[in-house]
N, C-alpha and C. Protein backbone atom coordinates (compact mmCIF):
# COMPACT_ATOMS: atom_id res chain seq x y z
N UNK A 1 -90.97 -143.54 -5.95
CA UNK A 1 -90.93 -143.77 -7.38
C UNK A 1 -89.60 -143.28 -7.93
N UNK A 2 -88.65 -144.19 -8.58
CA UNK A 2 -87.64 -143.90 -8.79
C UNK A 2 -87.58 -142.65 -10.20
N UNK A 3 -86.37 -142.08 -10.76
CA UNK A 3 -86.33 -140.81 -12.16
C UNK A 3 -87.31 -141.62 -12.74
N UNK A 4 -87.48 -141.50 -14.01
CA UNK A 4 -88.12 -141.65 -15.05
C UNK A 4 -86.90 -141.43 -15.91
N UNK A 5 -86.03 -142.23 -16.79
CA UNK A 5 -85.21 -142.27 -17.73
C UNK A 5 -85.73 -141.64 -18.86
N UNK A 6 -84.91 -140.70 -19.57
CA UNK A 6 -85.35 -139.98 -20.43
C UNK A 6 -85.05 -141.00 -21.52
N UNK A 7 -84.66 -140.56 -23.12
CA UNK A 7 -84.58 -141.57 -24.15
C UNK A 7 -83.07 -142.20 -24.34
N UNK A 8 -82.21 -140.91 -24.05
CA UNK A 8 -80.95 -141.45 -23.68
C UNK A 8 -80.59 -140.29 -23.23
N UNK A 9 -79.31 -140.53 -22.33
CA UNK A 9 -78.71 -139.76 -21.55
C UNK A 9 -77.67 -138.90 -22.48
N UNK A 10 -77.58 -137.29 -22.33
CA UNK A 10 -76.74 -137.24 -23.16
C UNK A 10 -75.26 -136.15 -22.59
N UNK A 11 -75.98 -135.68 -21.87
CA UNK A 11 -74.43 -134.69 -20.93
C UNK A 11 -74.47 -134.64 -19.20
N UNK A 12 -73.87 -134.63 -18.73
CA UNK A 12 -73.93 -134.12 -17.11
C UNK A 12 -72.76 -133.19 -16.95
N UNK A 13 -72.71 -132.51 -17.94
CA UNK A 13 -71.84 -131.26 -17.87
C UNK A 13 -72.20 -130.34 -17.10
N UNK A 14 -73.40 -129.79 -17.01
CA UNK A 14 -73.94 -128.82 -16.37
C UNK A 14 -74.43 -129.72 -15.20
N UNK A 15 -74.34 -128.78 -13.97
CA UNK A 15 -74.93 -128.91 -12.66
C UNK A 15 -75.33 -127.41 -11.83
N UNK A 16 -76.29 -128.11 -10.98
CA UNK A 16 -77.35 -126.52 -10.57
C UNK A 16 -77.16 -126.86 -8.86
N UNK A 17 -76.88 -125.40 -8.38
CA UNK A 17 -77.01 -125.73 -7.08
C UNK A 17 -78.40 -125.05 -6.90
N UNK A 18 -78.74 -125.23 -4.90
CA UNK A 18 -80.08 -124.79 -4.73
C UNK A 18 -80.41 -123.53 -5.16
N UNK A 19 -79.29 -122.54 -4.76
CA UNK A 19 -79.96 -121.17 -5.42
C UNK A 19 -80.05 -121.22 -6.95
N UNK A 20 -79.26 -121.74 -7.93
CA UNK A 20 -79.81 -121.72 -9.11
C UNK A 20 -80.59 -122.37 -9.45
N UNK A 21 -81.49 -123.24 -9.38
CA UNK A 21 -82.14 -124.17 -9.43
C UNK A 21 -83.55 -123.21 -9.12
N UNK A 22 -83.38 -122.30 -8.29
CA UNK A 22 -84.50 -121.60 -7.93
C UNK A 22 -84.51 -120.68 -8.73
N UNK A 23 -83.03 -120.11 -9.26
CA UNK A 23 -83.46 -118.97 -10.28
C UNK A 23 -83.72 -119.33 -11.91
N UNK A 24 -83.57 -120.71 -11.81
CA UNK A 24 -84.83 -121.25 -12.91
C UNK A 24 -86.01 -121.28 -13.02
N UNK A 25 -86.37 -121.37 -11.78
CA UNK A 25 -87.84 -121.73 -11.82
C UNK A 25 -88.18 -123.23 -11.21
N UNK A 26 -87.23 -123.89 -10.49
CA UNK A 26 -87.52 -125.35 -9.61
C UNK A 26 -88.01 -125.26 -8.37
N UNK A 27 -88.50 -125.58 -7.98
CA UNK A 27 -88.47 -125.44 -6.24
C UNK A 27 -88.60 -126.98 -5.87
N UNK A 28 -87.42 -126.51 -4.96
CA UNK A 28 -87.20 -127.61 -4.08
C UNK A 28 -88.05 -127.92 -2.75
N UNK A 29 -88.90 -129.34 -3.16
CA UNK A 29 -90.02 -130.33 -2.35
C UNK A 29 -89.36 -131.16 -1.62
N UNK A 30 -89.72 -131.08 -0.21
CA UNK A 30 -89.60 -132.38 0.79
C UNK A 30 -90.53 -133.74 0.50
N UNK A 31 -90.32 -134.26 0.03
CA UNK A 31 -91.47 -135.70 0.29
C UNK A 31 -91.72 -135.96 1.91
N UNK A 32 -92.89 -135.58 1.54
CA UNK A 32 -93.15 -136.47 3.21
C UNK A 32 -92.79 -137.89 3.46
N UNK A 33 -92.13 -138.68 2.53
CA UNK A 33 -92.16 -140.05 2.95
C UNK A 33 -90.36 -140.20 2.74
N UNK A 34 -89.65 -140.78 3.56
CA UNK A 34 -88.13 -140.61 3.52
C UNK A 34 -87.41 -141.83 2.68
N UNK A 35 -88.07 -141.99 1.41
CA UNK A 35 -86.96 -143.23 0.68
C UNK A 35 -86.13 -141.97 -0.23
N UNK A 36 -85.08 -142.14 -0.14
CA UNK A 36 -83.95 -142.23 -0.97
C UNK A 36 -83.85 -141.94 -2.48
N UNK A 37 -85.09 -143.15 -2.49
CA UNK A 37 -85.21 -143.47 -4.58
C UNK A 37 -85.97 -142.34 -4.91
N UNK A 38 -86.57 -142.07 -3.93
CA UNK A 38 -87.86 -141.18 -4.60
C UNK A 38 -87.74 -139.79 -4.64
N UNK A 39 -86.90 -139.66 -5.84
CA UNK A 39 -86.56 -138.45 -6.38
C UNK A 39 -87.04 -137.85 -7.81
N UNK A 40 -87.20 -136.84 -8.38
CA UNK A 40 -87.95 -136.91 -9.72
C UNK A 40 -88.10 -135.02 -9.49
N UNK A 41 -88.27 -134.71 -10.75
CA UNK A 41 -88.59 -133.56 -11.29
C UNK A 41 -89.88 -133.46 -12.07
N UNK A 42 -91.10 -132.82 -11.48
CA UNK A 42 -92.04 -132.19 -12.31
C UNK A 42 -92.35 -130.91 -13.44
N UNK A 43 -92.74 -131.22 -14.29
CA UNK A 43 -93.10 -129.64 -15.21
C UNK A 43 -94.30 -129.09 -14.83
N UNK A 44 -94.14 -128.24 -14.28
CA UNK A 44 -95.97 -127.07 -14.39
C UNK A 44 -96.05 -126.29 -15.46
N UNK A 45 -97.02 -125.71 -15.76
CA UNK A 45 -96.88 -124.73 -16.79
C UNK A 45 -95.67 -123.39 -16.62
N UNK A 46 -95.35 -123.42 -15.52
CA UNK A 46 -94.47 -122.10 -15.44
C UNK A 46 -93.51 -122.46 -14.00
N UNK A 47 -93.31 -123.42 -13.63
CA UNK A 47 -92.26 -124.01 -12.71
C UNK A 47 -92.43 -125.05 -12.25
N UNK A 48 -91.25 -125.64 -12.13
CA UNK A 48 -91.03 -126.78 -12.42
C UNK A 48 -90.90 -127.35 -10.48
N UNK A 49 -90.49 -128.71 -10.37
CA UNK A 49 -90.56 -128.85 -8.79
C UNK A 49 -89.57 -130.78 -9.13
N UNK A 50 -88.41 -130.12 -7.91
CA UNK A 50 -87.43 -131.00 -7.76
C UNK A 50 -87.99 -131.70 -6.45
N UNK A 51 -88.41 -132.93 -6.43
CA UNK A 51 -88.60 -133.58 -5.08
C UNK A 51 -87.72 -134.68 -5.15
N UNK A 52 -87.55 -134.32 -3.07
CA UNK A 52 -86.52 -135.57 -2.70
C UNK A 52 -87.23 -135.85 -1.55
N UNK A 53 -86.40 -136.51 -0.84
CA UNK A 53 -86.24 -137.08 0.65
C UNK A 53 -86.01 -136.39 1.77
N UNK A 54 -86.50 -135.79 2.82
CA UNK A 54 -85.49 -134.39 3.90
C UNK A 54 -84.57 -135.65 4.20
N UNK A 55 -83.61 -134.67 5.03
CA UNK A 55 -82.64 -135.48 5.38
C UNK A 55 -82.32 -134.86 6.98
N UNK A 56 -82.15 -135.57 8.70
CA UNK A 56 -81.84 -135.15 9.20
C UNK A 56 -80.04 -135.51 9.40
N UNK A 57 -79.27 -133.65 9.55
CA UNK A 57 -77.26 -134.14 9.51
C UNK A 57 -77.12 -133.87 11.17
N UNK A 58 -76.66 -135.11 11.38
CA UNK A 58 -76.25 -135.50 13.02
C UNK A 58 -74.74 -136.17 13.09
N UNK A 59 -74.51 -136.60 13.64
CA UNK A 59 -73.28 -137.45 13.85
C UNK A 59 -73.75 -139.41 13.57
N UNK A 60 -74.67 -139.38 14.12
CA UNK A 60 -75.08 -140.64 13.69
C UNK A 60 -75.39 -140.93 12.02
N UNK A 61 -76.58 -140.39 12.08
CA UNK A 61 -77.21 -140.11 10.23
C UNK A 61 -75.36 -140.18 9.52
N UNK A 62 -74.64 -139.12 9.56
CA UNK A 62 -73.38 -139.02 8.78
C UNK A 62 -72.72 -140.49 8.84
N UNK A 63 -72.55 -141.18 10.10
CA UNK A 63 -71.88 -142.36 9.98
C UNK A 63 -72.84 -142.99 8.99
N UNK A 64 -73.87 -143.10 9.19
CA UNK A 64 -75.17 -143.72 8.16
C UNK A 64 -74.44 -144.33 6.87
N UNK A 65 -74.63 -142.64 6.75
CA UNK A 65 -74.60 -142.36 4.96
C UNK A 65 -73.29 -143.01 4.72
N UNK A 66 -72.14 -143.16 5.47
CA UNK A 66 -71.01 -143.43 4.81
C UNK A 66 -71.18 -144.97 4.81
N UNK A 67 -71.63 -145.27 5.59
CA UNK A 67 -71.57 -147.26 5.83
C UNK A 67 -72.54 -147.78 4.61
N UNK A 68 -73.96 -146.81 4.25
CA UNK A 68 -74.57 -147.38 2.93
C UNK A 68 -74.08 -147.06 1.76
N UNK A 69 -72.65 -145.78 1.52
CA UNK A 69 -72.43 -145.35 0.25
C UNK A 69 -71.26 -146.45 0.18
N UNK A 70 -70.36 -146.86 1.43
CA UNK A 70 -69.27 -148.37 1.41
C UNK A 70 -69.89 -149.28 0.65
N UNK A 71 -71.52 -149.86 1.21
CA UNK A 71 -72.09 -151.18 1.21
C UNK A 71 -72.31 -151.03 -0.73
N UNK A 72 -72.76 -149.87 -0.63
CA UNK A 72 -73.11 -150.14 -2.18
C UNK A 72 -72.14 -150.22 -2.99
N UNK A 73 -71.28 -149.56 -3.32
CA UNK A 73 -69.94 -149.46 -3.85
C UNK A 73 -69.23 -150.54 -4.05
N UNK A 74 -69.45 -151.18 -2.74
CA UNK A 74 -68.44 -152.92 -2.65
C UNK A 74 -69.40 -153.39 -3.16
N UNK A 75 -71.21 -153.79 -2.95
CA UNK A 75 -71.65 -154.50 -3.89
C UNK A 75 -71.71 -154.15 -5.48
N UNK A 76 -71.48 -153.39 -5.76
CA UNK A 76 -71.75 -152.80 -7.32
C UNK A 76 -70.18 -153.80 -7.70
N UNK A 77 -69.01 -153.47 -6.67
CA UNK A 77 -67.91 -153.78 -7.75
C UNK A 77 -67.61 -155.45 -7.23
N UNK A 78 -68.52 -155.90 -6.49
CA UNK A 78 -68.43 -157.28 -6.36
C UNK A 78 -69.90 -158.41 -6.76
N UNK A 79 -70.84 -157.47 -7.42
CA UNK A 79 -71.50 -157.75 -8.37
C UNK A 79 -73.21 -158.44 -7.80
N UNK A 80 -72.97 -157.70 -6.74
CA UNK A 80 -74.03 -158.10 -5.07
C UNK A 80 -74.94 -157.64 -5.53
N UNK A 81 -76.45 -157.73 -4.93
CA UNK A 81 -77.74 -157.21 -5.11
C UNK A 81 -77.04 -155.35 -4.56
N UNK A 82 -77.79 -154.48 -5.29
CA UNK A 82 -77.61 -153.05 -4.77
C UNK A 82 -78.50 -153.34 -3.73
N UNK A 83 -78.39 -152.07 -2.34
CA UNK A 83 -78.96 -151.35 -1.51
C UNK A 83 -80.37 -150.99 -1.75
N UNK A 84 -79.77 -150.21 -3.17
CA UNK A 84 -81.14 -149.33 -3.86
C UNK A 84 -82.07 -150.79 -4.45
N UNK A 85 -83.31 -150.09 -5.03
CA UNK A 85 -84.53 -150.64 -5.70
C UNK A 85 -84.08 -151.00 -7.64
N UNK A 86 -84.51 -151.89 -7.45
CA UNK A 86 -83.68 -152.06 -9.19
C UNK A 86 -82.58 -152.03 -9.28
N UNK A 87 -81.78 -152.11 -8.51
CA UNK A 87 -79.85 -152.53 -8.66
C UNK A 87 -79.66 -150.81 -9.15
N UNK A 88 -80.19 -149.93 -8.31
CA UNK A 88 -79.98 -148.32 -8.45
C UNK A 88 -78.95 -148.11 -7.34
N UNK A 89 -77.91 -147.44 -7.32
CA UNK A 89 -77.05 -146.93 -6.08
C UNK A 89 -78.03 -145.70 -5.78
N UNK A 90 -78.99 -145.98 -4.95
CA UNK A 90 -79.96 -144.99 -4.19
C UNK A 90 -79.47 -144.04 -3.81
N UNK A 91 -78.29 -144.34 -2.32
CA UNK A 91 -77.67 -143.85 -1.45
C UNK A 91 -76.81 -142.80 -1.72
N UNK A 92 -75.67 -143.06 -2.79
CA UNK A 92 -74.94 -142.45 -3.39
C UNK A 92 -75.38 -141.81 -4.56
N UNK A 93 -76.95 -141.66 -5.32
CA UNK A 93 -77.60 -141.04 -5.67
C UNK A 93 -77.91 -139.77 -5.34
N UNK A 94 -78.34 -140.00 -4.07
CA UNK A 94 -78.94 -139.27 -3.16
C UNK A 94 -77.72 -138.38 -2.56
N UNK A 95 -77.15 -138.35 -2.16
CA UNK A 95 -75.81 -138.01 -1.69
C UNK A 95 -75.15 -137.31 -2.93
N UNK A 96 -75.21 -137.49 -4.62
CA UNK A 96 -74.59 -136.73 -5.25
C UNK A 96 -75.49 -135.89 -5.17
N UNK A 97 -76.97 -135.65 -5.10
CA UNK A 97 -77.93 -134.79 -5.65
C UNK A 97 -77.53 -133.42 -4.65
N UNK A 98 -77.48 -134.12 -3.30
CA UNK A 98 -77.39 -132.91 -1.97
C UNK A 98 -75.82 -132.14 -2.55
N UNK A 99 -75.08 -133.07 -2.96
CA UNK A 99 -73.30 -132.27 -3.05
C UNK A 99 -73.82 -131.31 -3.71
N UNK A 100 -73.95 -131.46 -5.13
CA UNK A 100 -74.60 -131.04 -6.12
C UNK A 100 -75.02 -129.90 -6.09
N UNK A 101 -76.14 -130.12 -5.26
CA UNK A 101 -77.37 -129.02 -4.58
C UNK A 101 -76.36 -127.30 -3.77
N UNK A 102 -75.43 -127.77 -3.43
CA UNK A 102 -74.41 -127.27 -2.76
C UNK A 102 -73.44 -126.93 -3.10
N UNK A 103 -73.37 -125.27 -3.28
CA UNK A 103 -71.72 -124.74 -4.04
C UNK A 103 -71.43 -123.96 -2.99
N UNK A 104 -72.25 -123.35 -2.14
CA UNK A 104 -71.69 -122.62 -0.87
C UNK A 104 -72.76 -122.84 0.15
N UNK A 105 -72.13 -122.00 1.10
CA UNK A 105 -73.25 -121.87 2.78
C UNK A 105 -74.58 -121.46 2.69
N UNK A 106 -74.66 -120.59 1.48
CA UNK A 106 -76.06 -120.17 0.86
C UNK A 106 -76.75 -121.19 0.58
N UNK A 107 -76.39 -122.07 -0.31
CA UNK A 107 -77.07 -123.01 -0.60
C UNK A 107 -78.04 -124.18 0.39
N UNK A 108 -76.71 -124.47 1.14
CA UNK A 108 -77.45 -125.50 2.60
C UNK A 108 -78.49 -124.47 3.00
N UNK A 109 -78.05 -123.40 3.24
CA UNK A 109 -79.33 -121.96 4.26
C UNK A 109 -80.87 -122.67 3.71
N UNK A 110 -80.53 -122.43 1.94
CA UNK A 110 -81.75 -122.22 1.05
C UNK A 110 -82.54 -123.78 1.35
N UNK A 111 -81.44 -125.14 1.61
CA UNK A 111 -82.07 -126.27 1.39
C UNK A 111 -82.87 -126.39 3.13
N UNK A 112 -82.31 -126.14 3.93
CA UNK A 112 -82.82 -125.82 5.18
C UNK A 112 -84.46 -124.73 4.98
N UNK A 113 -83.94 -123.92 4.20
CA UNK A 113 -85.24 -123.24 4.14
C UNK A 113 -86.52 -123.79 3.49
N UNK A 114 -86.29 -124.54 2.26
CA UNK A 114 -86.95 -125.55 1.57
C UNK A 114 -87.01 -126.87 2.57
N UNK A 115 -86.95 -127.25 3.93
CA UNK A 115 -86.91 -128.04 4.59
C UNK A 115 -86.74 -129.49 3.87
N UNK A 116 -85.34 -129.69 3.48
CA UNK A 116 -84.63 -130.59 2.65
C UNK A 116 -83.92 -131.07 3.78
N UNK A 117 -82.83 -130.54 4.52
CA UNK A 117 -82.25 -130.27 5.43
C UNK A 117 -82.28 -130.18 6.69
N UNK A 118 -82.01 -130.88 7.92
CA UNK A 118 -82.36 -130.61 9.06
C UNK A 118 -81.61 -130.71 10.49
N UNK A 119 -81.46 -131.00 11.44
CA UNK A 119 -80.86 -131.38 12.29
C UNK A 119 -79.68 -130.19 12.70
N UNK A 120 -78.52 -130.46 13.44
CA UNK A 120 -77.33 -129.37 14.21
C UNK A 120 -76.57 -129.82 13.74
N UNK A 121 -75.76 -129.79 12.36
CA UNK A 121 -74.77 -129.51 11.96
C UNK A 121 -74.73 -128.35 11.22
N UNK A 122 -73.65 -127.38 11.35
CA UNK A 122 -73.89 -125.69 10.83
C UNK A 122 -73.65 -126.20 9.01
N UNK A 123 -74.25 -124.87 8.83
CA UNK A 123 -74.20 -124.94 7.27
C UNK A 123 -72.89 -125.46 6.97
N UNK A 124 -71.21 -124.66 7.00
CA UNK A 124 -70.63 -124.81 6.62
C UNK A 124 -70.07 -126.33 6.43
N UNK A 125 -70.12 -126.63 8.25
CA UNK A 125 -69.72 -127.52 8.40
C UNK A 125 -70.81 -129.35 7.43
N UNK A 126 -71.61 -129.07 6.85
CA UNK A 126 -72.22 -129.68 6.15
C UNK A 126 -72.28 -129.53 4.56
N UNK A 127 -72.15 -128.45 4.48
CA UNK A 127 -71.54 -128.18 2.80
C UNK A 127 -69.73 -129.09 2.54
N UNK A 128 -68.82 -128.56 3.40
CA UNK A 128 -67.65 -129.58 3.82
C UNK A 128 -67.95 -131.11 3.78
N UNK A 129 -68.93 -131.45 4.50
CA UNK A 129 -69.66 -132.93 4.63
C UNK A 129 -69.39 -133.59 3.44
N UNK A 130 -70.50 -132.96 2.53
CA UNK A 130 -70.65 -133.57 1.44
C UNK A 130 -70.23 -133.23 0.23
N UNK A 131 -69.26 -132.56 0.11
CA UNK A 131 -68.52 -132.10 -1.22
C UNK A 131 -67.22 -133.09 -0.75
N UNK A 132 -66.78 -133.22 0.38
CA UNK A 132 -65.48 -134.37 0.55
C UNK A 132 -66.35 -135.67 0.07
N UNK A 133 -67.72 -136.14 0.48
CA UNK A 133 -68.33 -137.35 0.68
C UNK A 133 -68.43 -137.52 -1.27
N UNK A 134 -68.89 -137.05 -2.07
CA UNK A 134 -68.74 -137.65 -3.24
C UNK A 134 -67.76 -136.98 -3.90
N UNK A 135 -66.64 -136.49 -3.13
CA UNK A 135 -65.55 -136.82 -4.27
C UNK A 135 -64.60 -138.03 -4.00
N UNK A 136 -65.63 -139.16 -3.17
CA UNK A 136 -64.78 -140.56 -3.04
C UNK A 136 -65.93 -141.27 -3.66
N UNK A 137 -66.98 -141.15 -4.50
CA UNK A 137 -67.13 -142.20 -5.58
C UNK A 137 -67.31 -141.68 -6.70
N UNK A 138 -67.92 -142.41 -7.49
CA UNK A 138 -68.32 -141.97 -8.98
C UNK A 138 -69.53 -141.83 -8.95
N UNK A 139 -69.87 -141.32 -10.09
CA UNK A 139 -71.23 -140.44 -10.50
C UNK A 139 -72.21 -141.28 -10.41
N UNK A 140 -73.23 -141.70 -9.82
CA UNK A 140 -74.11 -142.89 -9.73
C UNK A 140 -75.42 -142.74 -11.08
N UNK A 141 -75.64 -144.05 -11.54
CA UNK A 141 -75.99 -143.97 -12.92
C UNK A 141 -77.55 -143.36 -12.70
N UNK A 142 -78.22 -143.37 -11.43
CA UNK A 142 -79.37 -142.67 -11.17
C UNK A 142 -79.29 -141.33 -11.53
N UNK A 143 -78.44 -141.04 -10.81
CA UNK A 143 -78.15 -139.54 -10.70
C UNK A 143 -77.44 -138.95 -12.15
N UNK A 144 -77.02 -139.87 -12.95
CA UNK A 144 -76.81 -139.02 -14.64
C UNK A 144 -78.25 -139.20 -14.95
N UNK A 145 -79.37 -139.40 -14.73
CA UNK A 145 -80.84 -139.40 -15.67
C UNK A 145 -81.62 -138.09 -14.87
N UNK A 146 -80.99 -137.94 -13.43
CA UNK A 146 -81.42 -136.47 -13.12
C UNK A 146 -80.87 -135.33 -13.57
N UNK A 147 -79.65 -135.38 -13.98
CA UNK A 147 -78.79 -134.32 -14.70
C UNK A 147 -79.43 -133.99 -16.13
N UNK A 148 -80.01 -135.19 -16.50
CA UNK A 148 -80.44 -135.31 -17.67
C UNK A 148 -81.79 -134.28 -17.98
N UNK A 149 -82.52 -134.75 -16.96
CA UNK A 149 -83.70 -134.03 -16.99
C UNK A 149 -83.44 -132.62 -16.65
N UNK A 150 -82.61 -132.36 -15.83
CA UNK A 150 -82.53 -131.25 -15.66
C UNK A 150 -82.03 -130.08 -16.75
N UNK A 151 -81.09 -130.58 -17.58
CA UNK A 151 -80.78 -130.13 -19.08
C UNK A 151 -81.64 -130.47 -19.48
N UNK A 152 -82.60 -130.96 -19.95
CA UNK A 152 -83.60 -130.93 -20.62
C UNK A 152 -84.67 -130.07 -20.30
N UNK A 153 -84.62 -129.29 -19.15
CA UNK A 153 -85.33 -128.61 -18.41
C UNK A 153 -84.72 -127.20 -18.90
N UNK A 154 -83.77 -126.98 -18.92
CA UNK A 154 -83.04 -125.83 -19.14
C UNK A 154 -83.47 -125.82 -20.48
N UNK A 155 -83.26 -126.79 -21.36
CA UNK A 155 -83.09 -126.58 -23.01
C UNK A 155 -84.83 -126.27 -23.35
N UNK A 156 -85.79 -126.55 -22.42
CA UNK A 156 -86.77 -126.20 -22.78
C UNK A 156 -87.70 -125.06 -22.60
N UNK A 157 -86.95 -124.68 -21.55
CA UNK A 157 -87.49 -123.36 -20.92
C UNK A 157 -86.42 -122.39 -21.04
N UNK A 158 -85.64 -122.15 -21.73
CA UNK A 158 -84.98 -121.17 -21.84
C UNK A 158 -85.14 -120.14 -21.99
N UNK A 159 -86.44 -119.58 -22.56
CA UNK A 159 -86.99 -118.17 -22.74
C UNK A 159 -87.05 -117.84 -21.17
N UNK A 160 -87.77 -118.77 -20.62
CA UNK A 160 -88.55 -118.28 -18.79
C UNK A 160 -87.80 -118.23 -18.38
N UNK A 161 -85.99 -119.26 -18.28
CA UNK A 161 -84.97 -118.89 -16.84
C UNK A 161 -84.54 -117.52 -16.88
N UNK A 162 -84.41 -116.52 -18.32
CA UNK A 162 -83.98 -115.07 -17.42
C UNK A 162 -85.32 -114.41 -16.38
N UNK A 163 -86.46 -114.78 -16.81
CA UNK A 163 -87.85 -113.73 -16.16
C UNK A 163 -87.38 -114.38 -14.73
N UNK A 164 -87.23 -116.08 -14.50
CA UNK A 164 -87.53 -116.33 -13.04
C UNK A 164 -86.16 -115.98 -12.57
N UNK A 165 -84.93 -115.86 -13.40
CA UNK A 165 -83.84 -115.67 -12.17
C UNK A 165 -84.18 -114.19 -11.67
N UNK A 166 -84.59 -112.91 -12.94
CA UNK A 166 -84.82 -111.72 -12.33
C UNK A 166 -85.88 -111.65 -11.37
N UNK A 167 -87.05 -112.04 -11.30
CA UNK A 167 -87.76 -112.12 -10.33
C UNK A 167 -87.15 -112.69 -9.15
N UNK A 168 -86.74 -113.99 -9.04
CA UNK A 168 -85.76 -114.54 -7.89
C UNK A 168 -85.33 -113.33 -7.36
N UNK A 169 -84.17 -112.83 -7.83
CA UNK A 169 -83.12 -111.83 -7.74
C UNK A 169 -83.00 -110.42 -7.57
N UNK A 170 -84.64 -110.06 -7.37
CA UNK A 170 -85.08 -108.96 -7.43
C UNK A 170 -86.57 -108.68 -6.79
N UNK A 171 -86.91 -109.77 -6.12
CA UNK A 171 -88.47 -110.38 -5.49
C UNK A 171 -88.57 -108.91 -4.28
N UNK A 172 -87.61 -108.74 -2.90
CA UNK A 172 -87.89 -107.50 -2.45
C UNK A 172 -88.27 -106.60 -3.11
N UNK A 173 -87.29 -105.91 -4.04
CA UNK A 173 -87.26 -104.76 -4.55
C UNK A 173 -89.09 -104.66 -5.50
N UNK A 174 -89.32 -105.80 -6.37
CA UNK A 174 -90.64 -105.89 -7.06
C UNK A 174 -91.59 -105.81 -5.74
N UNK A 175 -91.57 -106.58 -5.05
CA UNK A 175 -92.76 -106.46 -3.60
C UNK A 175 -92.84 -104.81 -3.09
N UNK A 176 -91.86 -104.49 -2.97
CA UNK A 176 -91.50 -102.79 -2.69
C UNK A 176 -92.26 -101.66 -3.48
N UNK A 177 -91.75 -102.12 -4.43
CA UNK A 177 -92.63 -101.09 -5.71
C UNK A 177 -94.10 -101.04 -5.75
N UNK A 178 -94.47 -102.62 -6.03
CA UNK A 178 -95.88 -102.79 -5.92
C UNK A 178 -96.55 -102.04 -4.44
N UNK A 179 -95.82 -102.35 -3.43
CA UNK A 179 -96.59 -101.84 -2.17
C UNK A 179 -96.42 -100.42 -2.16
N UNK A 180 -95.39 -99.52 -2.85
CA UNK A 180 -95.61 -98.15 -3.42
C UNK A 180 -96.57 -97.74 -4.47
N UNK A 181 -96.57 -98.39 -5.21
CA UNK A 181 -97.55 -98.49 -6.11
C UNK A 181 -99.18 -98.50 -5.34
N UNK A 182 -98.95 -98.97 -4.69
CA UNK A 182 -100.63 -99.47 -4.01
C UNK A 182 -100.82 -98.55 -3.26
N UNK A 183 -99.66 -97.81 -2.03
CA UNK A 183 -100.06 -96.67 -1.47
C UNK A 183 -100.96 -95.46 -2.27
N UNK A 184 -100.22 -95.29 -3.44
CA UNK A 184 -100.26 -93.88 -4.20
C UNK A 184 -101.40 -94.16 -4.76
N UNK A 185 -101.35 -95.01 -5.42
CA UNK A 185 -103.32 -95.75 -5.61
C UNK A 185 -104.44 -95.52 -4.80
N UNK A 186 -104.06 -95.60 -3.47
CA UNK A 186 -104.89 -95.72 -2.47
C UNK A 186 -105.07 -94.03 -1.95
N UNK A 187 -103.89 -92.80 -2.15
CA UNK A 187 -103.99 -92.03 -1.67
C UNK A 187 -104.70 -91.21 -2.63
N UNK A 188 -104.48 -91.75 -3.92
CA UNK A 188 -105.11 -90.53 -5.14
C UNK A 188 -106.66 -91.24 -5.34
N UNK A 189 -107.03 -91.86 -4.98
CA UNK A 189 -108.22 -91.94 -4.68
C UNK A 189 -109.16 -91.67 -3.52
N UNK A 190 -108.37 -91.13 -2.42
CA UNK A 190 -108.97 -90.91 -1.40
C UNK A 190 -108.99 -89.45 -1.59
N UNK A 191 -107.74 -88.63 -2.49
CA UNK A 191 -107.54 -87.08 -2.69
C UNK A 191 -109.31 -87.25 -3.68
N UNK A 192 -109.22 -88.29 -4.81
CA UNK A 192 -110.06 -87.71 -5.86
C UNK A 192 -111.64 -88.27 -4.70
N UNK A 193 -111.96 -88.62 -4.09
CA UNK A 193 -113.03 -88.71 -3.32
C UNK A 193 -113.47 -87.43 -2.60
N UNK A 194 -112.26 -86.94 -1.94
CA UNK A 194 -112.34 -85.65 -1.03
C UNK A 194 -112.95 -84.59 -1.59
N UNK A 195 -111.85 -84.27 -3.29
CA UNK A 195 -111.96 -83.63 -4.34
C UNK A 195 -114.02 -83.45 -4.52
N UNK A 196 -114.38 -84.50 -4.99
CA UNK A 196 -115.45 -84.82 -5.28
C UNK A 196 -116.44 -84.41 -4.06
N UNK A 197 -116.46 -84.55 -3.49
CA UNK A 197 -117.34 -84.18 -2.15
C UNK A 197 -117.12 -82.52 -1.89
N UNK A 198 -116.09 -82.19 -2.19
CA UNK A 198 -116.30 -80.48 -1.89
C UNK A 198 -116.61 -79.82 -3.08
N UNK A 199 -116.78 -80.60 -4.49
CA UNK A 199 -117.43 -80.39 -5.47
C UNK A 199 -119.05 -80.12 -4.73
């Protein structure tokens, strides 16, 4: 199922890689089913969920991607049926979302960890991939209605992105406390039991 167009598009100024995206409150979903188009952002009551496509990075897959981001490109500017569903540049959609997704080695780690990501090419060498790969086209018009939503996502939840980036950003240290917390719980009730019995 391709975005859902908001009412009109109005900035793609802002862009989120995977770790920020998480310290909003998104989490990044594999679709079990591998089209391209089928990308989209959900609202929950308290986080939100970016689904795509996994992708396996090989040497083959990479030639892939470059021969469908050519095919579309020449048909768009020679006025051909698109690749994509609805005359959408899918490919190169898809391909800005991952650049995107990606401001450092952290990021690929995180999309690998969110099993977005897959196959033996090292992080770096795949963050390199695709930050050269769309800075040889233009912004694909799919991919300004995900930017879209995604500012619209920000502009609506703005109270919640500081709670989830600090939680993000601080998830050990809170797990830590609580499991201190729970010891001392557990020990002053076993003192006030003891207590009680030699009463």
């Amino acid at each position: 199922m391709a975005l859902e167009p908001p009412e009109g598009i109005t900035s793609i100024s802002q862009t989120s890689s995977a770790i920020e995206l998480a310290e909003m409150g998104i989490n990044l979903v594999a679709n079990k089913k591998t089209w391209f188009n089928d990308m989209s952002i959900s609202k929950g009551a308290l986080f939100g969920k970016l689904f795509m496509a996994p992708l396996v990075m090989d040497d083959q897959n990479a030639c892939w991607l470059i021969n469908m981001m050519a095919l579309e490109i020449f048909s768009a500017s020679t006025g051909m049926a698109s690749t994509g569903m609805d005359g959408e540049d899918t490919v190169c959609s898809y391909v800005s979302l991952l650049a995107m997704l990606m401001s450092r080695e952290e990021d690929v780690h995180e999309l690998r960890v969110k099993r977005i990501l897959h196959g033996d090419f090292s992080n770096q060498h795949t963050l390199v991939f695709f930050k050269n790969l769309v800075d040889l086209i233009p912004i694909p018009f799919q991919h300004c209605y995900l930017l879209d939503n995604l500012e619209a996502y920000r502009r609506k939840r703005w109270i919640w992105i500081p709670i989830h980036k600090f939680i993000y950003n601080n998830l050990k240290t809170i797990v830590t406390v609580f499991s201190i917390i729970g010891v001392l719980v557990g020990i002053f009730k076993t003192l006030m039991s003891i207590k009680q019995h030699q009463q």
